[in-house]
N, C-alpha and C. Protein backbone atom coordinates (compact mmCIF):
# COMPACT_ATOMS: atom_id res chain seq x y z
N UNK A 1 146.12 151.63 95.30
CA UNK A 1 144.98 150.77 95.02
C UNK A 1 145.17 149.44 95.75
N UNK A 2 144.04 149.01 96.70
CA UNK A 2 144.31 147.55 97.29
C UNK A 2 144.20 146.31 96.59
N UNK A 3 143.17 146.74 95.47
CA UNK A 3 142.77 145.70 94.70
C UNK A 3 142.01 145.19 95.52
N UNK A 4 140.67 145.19 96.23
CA UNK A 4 139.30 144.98 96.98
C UNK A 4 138.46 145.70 96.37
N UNK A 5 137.33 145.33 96.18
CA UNK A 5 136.27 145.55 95.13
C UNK A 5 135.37 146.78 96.30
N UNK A 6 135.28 147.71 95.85
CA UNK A 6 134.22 148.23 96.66
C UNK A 6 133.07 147.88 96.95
N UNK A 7 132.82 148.18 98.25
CA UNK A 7 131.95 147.37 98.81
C UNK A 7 132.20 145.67 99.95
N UNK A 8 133.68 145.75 99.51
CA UNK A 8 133.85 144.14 100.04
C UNK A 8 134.81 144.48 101.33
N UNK A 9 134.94 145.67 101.64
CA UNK A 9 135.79 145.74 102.90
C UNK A 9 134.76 146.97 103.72
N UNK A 10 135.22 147.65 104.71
CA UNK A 10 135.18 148.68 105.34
C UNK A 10 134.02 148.57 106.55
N UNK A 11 133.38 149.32 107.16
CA UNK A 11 132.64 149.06 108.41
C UNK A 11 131.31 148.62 107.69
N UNK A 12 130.47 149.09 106.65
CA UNK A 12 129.39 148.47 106.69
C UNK A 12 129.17 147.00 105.93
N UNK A 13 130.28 146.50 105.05
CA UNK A 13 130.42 145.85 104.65
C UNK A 13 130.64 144.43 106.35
N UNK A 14 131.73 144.97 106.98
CA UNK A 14 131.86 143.70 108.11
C UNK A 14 130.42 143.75 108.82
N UNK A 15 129.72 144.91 109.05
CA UNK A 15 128.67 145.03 109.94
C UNK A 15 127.45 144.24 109.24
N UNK A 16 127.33 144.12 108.01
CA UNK A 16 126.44 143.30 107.52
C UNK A 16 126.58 142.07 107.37
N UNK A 17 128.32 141.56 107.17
CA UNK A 17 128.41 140.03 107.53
C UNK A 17 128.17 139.57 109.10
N UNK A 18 128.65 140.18 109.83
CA UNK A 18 128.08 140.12 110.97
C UNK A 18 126.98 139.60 111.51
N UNK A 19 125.84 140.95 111.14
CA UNK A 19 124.71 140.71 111.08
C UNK A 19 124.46 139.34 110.26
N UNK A 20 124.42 139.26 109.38
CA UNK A 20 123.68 138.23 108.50
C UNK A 20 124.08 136.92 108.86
N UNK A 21 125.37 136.56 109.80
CA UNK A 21 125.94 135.16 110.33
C UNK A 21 124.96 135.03 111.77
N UNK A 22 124.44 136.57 112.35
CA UNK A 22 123.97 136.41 113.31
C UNK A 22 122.84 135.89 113.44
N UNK A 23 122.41 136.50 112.06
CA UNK A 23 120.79 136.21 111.93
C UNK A 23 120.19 134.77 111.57
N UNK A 24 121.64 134.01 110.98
CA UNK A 24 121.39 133.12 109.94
C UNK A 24 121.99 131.63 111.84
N UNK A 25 122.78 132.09 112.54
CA UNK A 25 123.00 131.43 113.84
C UNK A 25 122.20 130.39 114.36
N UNK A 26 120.93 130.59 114.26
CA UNK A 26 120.24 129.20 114.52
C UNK A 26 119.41 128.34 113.55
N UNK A 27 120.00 128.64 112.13
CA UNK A 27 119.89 128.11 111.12
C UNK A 27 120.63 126.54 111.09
N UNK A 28 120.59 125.32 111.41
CA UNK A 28 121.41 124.64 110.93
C UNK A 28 122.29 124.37 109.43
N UNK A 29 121.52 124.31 108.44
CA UNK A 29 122.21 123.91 107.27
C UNK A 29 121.54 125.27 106.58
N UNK A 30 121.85 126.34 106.53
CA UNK A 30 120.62 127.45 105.43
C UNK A 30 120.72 127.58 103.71
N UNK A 31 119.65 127.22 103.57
CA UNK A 31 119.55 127.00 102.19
C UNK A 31 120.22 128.57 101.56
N UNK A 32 120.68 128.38 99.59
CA UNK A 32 121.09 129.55 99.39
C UNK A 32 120.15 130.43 99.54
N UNK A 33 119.00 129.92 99.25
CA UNK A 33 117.95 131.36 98.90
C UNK A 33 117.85 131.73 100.39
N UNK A 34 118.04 131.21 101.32
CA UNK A 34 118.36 131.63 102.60
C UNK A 34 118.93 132.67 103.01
N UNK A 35 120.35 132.55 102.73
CA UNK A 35 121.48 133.81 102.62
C UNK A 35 121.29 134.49 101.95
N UNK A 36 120.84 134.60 100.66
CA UNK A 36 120.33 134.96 99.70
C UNK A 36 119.28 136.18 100.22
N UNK A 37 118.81 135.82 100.94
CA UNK A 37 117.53 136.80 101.90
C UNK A 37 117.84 137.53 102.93
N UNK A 38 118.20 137.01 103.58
CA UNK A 38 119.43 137.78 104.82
C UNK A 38 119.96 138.68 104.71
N UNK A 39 121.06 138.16 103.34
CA UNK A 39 122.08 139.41 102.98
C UNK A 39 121.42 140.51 102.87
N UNK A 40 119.93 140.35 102.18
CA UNK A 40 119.55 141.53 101.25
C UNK A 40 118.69 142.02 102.54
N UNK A 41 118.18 141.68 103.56
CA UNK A 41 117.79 142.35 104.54
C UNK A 41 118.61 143.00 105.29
N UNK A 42 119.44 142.46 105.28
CA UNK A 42 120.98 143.08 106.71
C UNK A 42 121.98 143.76 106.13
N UNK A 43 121.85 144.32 104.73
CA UNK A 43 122.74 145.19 104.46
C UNK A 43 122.57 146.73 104.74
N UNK A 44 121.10 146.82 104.66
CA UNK A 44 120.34 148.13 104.30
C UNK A 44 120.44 148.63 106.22
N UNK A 45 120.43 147.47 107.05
CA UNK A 45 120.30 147.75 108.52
C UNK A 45 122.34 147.78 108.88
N UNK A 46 122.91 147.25 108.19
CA UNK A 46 124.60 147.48 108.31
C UNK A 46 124.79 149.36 108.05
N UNK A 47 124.51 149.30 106.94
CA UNK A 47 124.59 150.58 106.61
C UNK A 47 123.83 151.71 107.04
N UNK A 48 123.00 151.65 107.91
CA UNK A 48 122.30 152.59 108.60
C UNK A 48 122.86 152.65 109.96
N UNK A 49 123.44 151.81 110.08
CA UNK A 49 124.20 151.23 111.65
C UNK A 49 125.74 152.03 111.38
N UNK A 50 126.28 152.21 110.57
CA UNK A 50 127.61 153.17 110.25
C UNK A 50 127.57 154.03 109.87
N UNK A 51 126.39 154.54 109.47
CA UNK A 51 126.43 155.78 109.11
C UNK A 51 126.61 155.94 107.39
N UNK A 52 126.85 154.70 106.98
CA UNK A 52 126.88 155.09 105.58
C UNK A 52 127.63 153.77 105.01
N UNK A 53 127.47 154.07 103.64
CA UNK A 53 128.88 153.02 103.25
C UNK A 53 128.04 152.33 102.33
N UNK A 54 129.23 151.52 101.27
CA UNK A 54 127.95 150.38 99.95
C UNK A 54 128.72 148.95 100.52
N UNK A 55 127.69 148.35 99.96
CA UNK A 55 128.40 146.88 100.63
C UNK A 55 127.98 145.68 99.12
N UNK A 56 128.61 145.31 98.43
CA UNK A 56 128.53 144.65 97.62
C UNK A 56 127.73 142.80 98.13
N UNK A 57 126.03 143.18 97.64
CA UNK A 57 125.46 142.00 97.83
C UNK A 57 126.08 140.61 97.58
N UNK A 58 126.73 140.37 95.74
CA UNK A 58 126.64 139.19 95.88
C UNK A 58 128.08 139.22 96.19
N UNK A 59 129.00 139.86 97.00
CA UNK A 59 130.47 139.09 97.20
C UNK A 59 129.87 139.10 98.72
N UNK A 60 129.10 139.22 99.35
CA UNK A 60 128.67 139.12 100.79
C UNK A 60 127.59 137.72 100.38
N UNK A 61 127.10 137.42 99.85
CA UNK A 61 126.33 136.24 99.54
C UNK A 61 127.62 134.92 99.27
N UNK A 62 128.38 135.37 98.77
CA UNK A 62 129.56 134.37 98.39
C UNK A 62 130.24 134.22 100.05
N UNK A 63 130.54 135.33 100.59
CA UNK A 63 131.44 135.46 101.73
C UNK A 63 130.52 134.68 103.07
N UNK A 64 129.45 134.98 102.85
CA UNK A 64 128.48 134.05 103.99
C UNK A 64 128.33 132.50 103.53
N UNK A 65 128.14 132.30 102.24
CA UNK A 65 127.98 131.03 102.06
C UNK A 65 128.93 130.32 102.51
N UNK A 66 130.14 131.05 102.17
CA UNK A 66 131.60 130.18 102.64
C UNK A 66 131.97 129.63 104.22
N UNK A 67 130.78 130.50 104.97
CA UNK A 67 130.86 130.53 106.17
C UNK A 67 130.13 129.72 106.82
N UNK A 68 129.54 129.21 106.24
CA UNK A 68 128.08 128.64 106.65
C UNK A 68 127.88 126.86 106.01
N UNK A 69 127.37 126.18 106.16
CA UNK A 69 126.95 124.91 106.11
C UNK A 69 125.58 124.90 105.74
N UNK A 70 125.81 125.21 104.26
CA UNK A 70 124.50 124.97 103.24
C UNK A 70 123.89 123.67 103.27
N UNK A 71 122.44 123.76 103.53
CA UNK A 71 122.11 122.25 102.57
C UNK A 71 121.98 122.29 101.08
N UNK A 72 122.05 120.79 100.92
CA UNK A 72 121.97 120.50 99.43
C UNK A 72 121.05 119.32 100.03
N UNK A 73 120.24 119.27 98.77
CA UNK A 73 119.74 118.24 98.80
C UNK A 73 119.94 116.97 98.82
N UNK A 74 119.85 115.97 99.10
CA UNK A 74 120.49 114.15 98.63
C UNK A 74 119.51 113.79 97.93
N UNK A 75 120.87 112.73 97.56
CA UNK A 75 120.72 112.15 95.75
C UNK A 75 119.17 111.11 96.00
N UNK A 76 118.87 111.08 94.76
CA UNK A 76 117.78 110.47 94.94
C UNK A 76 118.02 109.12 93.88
N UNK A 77 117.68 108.17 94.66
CA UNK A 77 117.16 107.14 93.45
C UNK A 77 115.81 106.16 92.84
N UNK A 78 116.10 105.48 92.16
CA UNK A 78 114.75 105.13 91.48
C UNK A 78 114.27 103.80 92.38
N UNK A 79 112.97 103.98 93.00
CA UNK A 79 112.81 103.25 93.70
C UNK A 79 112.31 101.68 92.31
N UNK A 80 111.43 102.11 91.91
CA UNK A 80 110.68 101.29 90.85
C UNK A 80 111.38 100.95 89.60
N UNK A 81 112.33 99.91 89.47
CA UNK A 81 112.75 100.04 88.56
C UNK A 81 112.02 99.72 87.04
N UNK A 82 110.70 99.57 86.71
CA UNK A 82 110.02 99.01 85.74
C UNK A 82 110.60 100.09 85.19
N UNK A 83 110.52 99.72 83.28
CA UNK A 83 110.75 100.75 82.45
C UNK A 83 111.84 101.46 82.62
N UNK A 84 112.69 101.28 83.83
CA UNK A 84 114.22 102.01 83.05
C UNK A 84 115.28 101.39 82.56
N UNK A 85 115.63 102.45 81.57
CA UNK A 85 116.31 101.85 80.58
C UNK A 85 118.03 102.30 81.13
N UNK A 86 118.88 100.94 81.57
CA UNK A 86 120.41 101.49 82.24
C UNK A 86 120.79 101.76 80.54
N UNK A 87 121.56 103.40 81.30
CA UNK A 87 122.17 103.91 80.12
C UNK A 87 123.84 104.38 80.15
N UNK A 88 124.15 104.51 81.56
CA UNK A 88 125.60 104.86 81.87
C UNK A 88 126.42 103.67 81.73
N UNK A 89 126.07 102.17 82.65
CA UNK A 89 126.86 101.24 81.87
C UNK A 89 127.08 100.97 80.68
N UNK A 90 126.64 101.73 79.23
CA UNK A 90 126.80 101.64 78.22
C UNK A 90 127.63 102.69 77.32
N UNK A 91 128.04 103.65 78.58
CA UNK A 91 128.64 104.73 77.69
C UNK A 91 129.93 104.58 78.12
């Protein structure tokens, strides 16, 4: 036993990270629901491309994110301060 989760190694599993870094390539920052979409398109075309095989979505959603330069949003602040009440300097 390798202790690798099926699905997280073997040819269609790399052929869909592959794919999905390829696809995601002129993405600068790709949001999750991004990868999120990808994965789930480029697994079904990995595995038709080897001939077979399961490829575990979300450890390939984890394994691309890691790869990749997500955006996040930036912080926002209160432009207007009328009516707010500071509450962290008090705690």
């Amino acid at each position: 036993m390798t202790g690798i989760a099926i699905g997280t190694d073997g040819p269609a599993a790399e052929m869909a990270k592959r794919l999905a870094l390829a696809a995601l390539a002129n993405v600068a920052a790709p949001t999750t629901e991004k990868i999120q979409d990808t994965v789930h398109e480029t697994i079904p075309i990995a595995i038709r491309l080897v001939g077979g095989g399961a490829v575990d979505a979300e450890w390939l959603i984890r394994e691309v994110e890691s790869l990749c330069n997500i955006w996040i949003p930036g912080a926002t602040t209160i432009e207007d301060q009328r009516g707010h009440i500071e509450w962290l300097a008090a705690r």
